[in-house]
Protein backbone atom coordinates (compact mmCIF):
# COMPACT_ATOMS: atom_id res chain seq x y z
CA UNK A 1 0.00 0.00 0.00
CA UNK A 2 1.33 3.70 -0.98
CA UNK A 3 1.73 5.64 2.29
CA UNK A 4 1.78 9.18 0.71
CA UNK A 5 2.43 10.81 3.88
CA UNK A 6 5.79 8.40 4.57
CA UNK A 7 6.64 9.58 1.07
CA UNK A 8 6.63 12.89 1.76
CA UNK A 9 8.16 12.90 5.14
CA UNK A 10 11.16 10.52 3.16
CA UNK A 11 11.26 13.30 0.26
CA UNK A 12 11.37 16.12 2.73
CA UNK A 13 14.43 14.41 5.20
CA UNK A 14 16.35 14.00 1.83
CA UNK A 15 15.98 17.69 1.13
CA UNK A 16 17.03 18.65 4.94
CA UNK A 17 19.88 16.20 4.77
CA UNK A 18 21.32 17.61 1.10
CA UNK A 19 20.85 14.28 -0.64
CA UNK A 20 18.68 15.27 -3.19
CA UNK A 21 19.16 18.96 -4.18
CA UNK A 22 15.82 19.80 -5.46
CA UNK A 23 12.43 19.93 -4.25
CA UNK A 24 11.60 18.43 -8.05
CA UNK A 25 14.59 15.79 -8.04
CA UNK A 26 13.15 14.71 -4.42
CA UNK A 27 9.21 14.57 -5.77
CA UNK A 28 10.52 12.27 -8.57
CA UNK A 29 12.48 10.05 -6.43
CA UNK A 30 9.53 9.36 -4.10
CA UNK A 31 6.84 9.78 -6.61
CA UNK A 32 4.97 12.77 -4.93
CA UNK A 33 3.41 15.69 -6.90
CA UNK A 34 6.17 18.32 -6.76
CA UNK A 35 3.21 21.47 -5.81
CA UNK A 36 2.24 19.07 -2.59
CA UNK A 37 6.05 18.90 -1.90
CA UNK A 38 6.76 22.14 -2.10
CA UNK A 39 3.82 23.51 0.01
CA UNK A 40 4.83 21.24 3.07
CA UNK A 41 8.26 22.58 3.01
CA UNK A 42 6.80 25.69 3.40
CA UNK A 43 4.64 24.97 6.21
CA UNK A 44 1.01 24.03 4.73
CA UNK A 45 -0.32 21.18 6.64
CA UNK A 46 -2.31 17.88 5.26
CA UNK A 47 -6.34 18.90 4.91
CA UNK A 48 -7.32 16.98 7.81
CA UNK A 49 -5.11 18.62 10.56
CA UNK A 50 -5.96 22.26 9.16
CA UNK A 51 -9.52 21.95 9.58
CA UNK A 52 -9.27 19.55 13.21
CA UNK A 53 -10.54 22.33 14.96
CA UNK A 54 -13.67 22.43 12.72
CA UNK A 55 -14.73 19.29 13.45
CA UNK A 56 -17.19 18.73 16.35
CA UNK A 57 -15.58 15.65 17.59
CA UNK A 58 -12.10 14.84 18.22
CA UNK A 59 -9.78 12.52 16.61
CA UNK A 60 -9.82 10.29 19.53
CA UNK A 61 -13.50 10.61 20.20
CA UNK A 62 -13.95 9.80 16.31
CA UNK A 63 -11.89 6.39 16.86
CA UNK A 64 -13.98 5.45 19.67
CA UNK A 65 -17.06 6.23 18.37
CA UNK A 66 -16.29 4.17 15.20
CA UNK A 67 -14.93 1.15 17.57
CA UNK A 68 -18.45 1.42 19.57
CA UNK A 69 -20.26 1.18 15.93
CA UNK A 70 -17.79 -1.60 14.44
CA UNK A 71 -18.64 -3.70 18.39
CA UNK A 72 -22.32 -3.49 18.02
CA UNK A 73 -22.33 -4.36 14.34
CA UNK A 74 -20.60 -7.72 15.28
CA UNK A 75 -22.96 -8.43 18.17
CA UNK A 76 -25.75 -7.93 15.65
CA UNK A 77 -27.10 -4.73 17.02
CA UNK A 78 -25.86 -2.41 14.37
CA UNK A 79 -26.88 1.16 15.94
CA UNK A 80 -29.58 3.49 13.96
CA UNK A 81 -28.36 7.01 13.25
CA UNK A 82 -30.37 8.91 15.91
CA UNK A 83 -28.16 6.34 18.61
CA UNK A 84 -25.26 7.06 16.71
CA UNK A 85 -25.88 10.95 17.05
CA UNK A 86 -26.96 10.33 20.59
CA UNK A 87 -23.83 8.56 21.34
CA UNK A 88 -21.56 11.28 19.59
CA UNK A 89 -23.08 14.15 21.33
């Protein structure tokens, strides 16, 4: 599976460390789109952390929320959307 985040955390270290010597040699290498590349070098951050404080739930409350779902499901109780909202909230 293609972790594009590993890639570009690989592509940037090369940069810091001088092995490759351009932000387009080091997009090749690790087959990232150069633009992405070059915004994270200068300081843009992946879609889902720059809207986290948007969101009405947490990361972690997400996850368990999502595990809660995933348990009932496999007891056979999978839970309606008003429980689901009820649970959330």
């Amino acid at each position: 599976m293609y972790d594009r985040e590993a890639a570009m955390a690989a592509a940037s270290a090369d940069l810091d460390a001088g092995i490759s010597l351009s932000i387009n040699s080091a997009a090749d290498a690790y087959g990232v789109p150069r633009t992405t590349l070059r915004r994270r070098l200068h300081g843009y951050q992946i879609r889902q952390k720059s809207h986290q404080h948007e969101q009405r739930l947490s990361p972690n409350q997400e996850d368990f929320l999502r595990d809660w779902i995933l348990e009932e499901d496999t007891r056979g109780y999978p839970p309606s959307h008003a429980c689901c909202c009820k649970m959330a909230s």
